[in-house]
C-alpha atoms as a PDB file:
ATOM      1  CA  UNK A   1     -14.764  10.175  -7.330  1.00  0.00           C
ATOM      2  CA  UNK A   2     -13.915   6.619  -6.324  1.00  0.00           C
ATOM      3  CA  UNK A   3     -11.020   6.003  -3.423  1.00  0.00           C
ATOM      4  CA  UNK A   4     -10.072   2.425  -2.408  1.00  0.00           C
ATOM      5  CA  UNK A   5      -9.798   1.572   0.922  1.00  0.00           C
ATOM      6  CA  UNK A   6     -11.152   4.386   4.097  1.00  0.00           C
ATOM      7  CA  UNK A   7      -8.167   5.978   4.536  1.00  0.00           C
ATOM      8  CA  UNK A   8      -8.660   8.889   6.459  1.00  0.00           C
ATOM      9  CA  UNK A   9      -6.381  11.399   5.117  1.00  0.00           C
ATOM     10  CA  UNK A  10      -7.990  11.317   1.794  1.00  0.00           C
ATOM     11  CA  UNK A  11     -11.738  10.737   2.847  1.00  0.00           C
ATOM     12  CA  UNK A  12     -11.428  14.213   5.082  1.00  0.00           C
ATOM     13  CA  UNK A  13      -9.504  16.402   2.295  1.00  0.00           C
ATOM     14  CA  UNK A  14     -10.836  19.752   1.944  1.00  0.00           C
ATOM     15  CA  UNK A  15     -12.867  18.143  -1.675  1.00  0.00           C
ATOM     16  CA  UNK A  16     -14.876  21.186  -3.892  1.00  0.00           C
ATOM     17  CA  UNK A  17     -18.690  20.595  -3.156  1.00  0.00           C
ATOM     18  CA  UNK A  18     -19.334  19.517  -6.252  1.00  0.00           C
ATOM     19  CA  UNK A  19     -16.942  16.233  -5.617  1.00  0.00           C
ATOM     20  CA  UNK A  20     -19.013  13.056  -4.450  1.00  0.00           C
ATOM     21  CA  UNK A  21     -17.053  10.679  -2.765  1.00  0.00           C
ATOM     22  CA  UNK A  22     -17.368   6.930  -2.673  1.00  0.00           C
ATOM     23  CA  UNK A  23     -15.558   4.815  -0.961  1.00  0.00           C
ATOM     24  CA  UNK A  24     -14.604   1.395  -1.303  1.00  0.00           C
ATOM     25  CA  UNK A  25     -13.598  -1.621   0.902  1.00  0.00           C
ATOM     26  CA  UNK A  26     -14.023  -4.673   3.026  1.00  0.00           C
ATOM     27  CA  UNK A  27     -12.372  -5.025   6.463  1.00  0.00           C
ATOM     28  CA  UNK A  28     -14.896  -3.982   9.163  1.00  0.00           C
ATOM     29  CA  UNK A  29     -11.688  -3.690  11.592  1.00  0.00           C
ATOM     30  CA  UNK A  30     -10.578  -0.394   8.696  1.00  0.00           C
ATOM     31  CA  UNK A  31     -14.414   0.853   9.015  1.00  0.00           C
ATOM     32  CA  UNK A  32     -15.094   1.198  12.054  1.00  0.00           C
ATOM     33  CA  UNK A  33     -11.855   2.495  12.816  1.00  0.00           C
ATOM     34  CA  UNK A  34     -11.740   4.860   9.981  1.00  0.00           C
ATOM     35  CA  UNK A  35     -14.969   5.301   8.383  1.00  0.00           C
ATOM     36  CA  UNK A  36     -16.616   9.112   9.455  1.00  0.00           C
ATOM     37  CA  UNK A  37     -19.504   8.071   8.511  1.00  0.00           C
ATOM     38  CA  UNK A  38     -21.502   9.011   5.087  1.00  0.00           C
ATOM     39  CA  UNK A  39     -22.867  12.246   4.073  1.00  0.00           C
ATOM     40  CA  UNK A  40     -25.776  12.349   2.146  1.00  0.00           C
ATOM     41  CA  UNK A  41     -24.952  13.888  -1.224  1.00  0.00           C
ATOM     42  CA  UNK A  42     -20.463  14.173  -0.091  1.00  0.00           C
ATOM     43  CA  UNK A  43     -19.117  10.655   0.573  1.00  0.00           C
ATOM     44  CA  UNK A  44     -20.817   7.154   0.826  1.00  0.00           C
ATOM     45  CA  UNK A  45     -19.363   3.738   1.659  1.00  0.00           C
ATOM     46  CA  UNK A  46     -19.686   0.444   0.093  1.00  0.00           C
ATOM     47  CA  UNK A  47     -18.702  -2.582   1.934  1.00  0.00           C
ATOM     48  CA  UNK A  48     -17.217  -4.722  -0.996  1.00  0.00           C
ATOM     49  CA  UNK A  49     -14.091  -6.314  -3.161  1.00  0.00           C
ATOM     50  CA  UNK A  50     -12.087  -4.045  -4.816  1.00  0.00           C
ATOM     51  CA  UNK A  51     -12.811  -6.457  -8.320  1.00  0.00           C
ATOM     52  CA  UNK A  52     -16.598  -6.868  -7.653  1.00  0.00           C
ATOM     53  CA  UNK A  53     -19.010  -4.186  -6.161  1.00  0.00           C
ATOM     54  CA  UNK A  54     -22.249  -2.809  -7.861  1.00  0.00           C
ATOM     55  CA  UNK A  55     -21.086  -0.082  -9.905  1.00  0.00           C
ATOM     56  CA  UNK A  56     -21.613   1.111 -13.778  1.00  0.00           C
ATOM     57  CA  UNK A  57     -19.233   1.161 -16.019  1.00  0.00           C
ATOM     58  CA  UNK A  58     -17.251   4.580 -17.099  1.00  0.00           C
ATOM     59  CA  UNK A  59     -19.375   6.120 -13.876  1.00  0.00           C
ATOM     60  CA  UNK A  60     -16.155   7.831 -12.165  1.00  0.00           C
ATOM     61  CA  UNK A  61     -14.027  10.717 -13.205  1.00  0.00           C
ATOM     62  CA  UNK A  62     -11.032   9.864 -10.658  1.00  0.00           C
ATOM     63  CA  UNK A  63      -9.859   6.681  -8.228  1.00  0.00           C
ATOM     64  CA  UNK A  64      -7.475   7.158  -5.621  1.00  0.00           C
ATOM     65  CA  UNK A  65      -5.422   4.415  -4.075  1.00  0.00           C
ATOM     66  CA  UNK A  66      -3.454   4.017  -1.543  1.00  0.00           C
ATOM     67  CA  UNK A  67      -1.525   0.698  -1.802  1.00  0.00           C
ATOM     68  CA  UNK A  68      -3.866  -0.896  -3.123  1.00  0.00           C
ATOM     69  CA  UNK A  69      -1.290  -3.114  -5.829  1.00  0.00           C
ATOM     70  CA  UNK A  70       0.952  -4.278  -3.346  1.00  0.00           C
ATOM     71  CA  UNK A  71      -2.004  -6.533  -2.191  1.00  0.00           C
ATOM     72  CA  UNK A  72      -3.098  -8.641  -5.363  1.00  0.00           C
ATOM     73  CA  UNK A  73      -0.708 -10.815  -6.550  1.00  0.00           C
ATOM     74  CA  UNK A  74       2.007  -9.256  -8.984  1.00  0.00           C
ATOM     75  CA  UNK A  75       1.780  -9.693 -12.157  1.00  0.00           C
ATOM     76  CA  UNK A  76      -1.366 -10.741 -13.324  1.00  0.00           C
ATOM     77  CA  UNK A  77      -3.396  -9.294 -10.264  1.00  0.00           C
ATOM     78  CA  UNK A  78      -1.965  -5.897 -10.550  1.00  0.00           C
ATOM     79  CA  UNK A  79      -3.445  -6.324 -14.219  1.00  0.00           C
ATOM     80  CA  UNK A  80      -6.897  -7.444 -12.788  1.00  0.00           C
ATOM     81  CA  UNK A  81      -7.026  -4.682 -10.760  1.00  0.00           C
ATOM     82  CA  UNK A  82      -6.185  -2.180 -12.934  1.00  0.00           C
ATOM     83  CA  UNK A  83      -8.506  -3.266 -15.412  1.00  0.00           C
ATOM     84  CA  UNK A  84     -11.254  -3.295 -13.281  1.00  0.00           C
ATOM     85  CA  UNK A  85     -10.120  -0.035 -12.492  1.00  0.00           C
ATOM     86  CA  UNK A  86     -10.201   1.260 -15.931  1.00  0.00           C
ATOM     87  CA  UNK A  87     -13.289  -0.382 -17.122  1.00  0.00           C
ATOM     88  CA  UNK A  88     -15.206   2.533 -14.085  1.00  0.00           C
ATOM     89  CA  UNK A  89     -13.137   5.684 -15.358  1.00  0.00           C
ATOM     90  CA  UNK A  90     -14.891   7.759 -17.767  1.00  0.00           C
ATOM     91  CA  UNK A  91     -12.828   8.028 -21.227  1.00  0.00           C
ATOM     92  CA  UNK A  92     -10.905  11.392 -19.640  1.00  0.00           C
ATOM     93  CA  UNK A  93     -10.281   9.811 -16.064  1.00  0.00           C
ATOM     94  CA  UNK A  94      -7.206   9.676 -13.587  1.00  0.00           C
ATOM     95  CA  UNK A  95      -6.523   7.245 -11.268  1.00  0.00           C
ATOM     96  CA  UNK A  96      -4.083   8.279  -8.690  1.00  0.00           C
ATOM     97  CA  UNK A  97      -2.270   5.519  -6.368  1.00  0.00           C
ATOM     98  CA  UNK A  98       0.478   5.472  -4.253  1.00  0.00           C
ATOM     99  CA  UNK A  99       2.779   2.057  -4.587  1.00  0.00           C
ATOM    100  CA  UNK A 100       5.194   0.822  -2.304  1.00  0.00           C
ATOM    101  CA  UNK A 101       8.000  -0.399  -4.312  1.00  0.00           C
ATOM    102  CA  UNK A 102      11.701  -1.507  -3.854  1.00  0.00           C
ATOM    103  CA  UNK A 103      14.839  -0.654  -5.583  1.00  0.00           C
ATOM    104  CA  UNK A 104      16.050  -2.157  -8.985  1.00  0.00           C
ATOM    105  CA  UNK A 105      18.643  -3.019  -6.717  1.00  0.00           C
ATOM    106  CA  UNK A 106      17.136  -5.387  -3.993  1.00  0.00           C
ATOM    107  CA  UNK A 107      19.528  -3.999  -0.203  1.00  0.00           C
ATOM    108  CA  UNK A 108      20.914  -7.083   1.812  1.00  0.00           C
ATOM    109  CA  UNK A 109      18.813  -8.290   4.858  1.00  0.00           C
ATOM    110  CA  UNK A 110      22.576  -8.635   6.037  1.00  0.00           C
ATOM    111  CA  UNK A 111      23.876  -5.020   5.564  1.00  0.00           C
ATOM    112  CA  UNK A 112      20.493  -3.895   7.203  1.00  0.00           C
ATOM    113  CA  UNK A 113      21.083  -5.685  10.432  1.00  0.00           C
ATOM    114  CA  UNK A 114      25.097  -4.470  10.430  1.00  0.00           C
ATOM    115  CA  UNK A 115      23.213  -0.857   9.822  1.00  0.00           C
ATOM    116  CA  UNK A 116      20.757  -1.244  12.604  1.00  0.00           C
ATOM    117  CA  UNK A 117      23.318  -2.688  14.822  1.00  0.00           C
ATOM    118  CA  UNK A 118      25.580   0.486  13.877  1.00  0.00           C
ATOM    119  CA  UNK A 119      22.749   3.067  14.378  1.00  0.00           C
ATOM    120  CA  UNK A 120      22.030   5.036  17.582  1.00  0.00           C
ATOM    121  CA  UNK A 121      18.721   5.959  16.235  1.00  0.00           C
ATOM    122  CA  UNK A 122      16.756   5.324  13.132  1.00  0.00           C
ATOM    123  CA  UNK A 123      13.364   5.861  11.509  1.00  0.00           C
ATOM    124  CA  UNK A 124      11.094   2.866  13.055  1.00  0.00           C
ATOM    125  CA  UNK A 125       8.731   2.413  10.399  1.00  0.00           C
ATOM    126  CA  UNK A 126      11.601   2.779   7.679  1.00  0.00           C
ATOM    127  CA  UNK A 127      13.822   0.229   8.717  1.00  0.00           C
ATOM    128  CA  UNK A 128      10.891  -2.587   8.934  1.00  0.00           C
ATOM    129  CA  UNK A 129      10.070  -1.114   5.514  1.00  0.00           C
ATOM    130  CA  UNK A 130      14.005  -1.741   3.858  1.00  0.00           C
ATOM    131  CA  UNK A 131      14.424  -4.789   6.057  1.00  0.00           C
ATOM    132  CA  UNK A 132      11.100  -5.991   5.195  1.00  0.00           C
ATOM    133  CA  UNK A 133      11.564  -5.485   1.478  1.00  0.00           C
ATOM    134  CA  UNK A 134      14.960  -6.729   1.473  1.00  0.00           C
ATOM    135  CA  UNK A 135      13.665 -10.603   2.104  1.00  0.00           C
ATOM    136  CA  UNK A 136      11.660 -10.860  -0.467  1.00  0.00           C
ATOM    137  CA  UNK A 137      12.577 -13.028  -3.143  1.00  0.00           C
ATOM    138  CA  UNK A 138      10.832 -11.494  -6.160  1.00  0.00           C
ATOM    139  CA  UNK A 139       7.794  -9.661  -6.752  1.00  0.00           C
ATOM    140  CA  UNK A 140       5.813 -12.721  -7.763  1.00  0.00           C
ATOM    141  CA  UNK A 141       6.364 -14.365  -4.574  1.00  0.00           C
ATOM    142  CA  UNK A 142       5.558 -11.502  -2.471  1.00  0.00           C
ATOM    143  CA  UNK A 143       5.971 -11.702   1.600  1.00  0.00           C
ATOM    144  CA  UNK A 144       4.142 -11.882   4.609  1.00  0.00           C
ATOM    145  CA  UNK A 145       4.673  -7.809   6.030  1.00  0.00           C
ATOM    146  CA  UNK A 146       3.225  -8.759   9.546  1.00  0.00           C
ATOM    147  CA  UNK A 147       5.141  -7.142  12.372  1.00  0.00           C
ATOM    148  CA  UNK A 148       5.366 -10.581  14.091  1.00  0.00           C
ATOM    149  CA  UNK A 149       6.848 -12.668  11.337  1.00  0.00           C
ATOM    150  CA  UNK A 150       9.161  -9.738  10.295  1.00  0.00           C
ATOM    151  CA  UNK A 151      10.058  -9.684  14.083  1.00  0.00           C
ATOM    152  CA  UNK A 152      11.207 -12.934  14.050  1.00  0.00           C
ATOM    153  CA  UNK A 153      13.565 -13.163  11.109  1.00  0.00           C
ATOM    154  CA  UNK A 154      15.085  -9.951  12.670  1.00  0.00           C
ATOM    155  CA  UNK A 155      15.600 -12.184  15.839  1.00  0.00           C
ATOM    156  CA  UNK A 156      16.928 -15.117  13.487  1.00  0.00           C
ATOM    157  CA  UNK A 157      19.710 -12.638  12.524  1.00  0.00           C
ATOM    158  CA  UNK A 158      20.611 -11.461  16.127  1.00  0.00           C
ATOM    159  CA  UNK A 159      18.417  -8.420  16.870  1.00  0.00           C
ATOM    160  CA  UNK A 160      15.972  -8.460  19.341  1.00  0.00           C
ATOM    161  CA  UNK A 161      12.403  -6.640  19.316  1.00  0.00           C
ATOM    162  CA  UNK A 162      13.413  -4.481  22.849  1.00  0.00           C
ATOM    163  CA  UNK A 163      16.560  -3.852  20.863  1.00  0.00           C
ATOM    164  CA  UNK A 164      15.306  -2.497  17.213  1.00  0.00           C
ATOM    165  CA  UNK A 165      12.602  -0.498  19.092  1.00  0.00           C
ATOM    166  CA  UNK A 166      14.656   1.080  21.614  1.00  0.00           C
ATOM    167  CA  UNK A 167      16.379   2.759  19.145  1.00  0.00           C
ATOM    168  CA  UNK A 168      13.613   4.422  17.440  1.00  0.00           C
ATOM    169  CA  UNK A 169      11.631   5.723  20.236  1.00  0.00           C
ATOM    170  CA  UNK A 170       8.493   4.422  19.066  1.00  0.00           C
ATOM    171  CA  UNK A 171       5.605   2.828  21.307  1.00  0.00           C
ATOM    172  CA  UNK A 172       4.872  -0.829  20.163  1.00  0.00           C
ATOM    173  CA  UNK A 173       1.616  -2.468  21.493  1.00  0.00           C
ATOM    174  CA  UNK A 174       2.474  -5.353  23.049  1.00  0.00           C
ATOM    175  CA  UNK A 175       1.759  -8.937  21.013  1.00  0.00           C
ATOM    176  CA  UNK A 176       1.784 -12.540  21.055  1.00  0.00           C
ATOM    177  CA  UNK A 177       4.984 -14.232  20.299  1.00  0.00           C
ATOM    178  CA  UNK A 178       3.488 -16.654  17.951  1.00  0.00           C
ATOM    179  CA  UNK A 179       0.397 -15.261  15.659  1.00  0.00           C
ATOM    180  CA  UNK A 180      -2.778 -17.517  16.116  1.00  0.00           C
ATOM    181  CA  UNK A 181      -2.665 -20.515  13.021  1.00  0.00           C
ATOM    182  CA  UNK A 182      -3.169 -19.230   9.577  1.00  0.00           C
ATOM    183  CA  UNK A 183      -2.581 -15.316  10.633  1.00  0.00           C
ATOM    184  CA  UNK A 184       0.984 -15.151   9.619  1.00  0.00           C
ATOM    185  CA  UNK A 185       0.427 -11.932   8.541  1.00  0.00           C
ATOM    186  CA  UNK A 186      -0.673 -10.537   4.853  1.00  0.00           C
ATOM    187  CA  UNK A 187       0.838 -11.735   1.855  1.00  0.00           C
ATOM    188  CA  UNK A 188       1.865  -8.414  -0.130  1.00  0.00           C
ATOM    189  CA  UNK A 189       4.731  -7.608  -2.946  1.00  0.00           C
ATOM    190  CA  UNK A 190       6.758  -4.847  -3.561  1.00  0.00           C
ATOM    191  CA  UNK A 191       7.408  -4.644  -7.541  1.00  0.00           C
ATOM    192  CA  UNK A 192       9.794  -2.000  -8.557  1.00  0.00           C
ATOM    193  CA  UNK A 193       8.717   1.124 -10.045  1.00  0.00           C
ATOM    194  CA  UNK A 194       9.434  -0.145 -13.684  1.00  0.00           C
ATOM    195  CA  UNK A 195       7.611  -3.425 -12.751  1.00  0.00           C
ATOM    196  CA  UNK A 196       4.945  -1.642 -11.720  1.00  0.00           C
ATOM    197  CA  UNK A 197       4.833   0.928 -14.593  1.00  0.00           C
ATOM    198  CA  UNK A 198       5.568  -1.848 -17.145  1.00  0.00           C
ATOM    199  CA  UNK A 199       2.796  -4.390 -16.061  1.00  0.00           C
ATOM    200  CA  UNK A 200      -0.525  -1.736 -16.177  1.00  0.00           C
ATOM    201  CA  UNK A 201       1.023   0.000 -19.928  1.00  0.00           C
ATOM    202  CA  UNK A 202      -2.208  -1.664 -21.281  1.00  0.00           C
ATOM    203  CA  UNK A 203      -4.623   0.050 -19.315  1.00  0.00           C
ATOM    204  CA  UNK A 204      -2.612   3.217 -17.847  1.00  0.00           C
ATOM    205  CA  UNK A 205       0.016   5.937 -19.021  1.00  0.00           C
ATOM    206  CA  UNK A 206       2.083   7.459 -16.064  1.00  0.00           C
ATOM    207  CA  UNK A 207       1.083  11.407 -16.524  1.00  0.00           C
ATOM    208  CA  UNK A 208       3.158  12.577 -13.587  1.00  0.00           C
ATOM    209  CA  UNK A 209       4.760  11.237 -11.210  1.00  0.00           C
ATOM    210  CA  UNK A 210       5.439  12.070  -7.265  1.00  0.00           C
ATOM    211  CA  UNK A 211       8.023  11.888  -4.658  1.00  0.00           C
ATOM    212  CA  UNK A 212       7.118  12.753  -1.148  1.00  0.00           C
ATOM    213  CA  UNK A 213      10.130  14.110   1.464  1.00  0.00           C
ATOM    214  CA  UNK A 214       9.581  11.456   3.838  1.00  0.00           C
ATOM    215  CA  UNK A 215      12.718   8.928   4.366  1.00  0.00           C
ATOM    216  CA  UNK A 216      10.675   6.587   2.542  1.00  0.00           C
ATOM    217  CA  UNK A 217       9.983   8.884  -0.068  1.00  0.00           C
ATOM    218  CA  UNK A 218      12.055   7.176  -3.031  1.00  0.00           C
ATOM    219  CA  UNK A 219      10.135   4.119  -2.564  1.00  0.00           C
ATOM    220  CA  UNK A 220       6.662   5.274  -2.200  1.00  0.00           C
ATOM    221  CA  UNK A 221       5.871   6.982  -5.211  1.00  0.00           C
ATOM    222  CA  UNK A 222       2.398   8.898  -6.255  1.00  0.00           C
ATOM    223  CA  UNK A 223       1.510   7.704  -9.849  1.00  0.00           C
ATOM    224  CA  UNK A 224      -1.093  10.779 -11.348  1.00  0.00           C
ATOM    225  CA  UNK A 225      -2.022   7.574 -14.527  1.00  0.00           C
ATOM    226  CA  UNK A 226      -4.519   8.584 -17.042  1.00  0.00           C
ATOM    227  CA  UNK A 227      -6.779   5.527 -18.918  1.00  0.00           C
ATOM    228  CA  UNK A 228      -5.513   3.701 -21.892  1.00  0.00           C
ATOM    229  CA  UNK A 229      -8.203   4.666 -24.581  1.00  0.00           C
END
């Protein structure tokens, strides 16, 4: 079994014994933080690219992802990806991913910040999610998801960090008010669920899909896709 990235939640699920688990990615910062280490015989890690580590082909009954296609660019990265993806499942194989998408119908930046402004209390992480999504463009040009530059086109509209936060109750760790040159934050894009079920039809078929009951539940689904013979 094959998971990208060293998300925790899925390296320590309660896997059968007979499951070996490798995992998959580059960031030291996510490693160290993350990584439990390897067990010899269980779970192993390989510091690589998603698109290029050492492995054989058709060598992996399942790949989980979490995220993983809002990171290469959309169209024709997503279709990279998945058929790199592909190319390591055996013929029977599943890969399961969780996407973050947006609505066919992209919300207004400008009926967020009148809802926000409204609002006694809201979901942090939810908000930056709709408010986030609502800016960008298209799925091809993506946009930079940093908390600092989403910060500041919440402050171009009239809302100040102290403000939005203070309404959530969550803890923020304190940051610079102007990222260091060249870390503007990551360029990711948020395809809708068709887009993103249309683009991989050459390599995947949805099996099932998943809905969590989290307020962001509708726009994070979990795709169970099985290979494209």
């Amino acid at each position: 079994m094959l998971f990208r990235s060293v998300t925790e939640e899925i390296v320590l699920m309660d896997w059968p014994a007979q499951v070996r688990v490798t995992a998959v990615d580059e960031s030291d910062s996510m490693i160290e933080a993350f990584w439990p280490g390897d067990v010899e015989g269980r779970r192993r890690l390989i510091r690589g690219d998603w698109f290029d580590f050492p492995a054989s082909a058709e060598s992996f009954d399942l790949i989980v992802g979490d995220g993983v296609f809002n990171i290469p660019a959309y169209p024709d990265g997503h279709r990279a990806l998945a058929k790199r993806m592909a190319s390591l499942l055996k013929p029977d194989g599943l890969m399961i991913v969780r996407v973050f998408t947006q609505f066919d119908q992209k919300e207004d930046p400008d009926d967020i910040v009148a809802e926000i402004r409204a609002s006694e209390h809201f979901d942090y992480w939810s908000m930056r999610y709709r408010f986030i999504t609502s800016l960008q463009r298209s799925a091809e040009t993506g946009i930079y998801s940093g908390t600092l530059p989403t910060d500041r086109e919440l402050e171009k509209r009239g809302i100040s960090v102290d403000e939005f936060v203070a309404k959530t109750g969550h803890e923020v760790i304190p940051m610079p008010a102007l990222p260091p040159a060249g870390m503007d934050g990551l360029l990711i894009n948020f395809p809708t669920r068709k887009q993103f079920v249309e683009n991989l039809a050459g390599f995947f078929r949805v099996q099932e899909e998943g809905l969590g009951e989290h307020p962001l539940a509708a726009r994070t689904p979990v795709y169970c896709m099985r290979r494209v013979s």
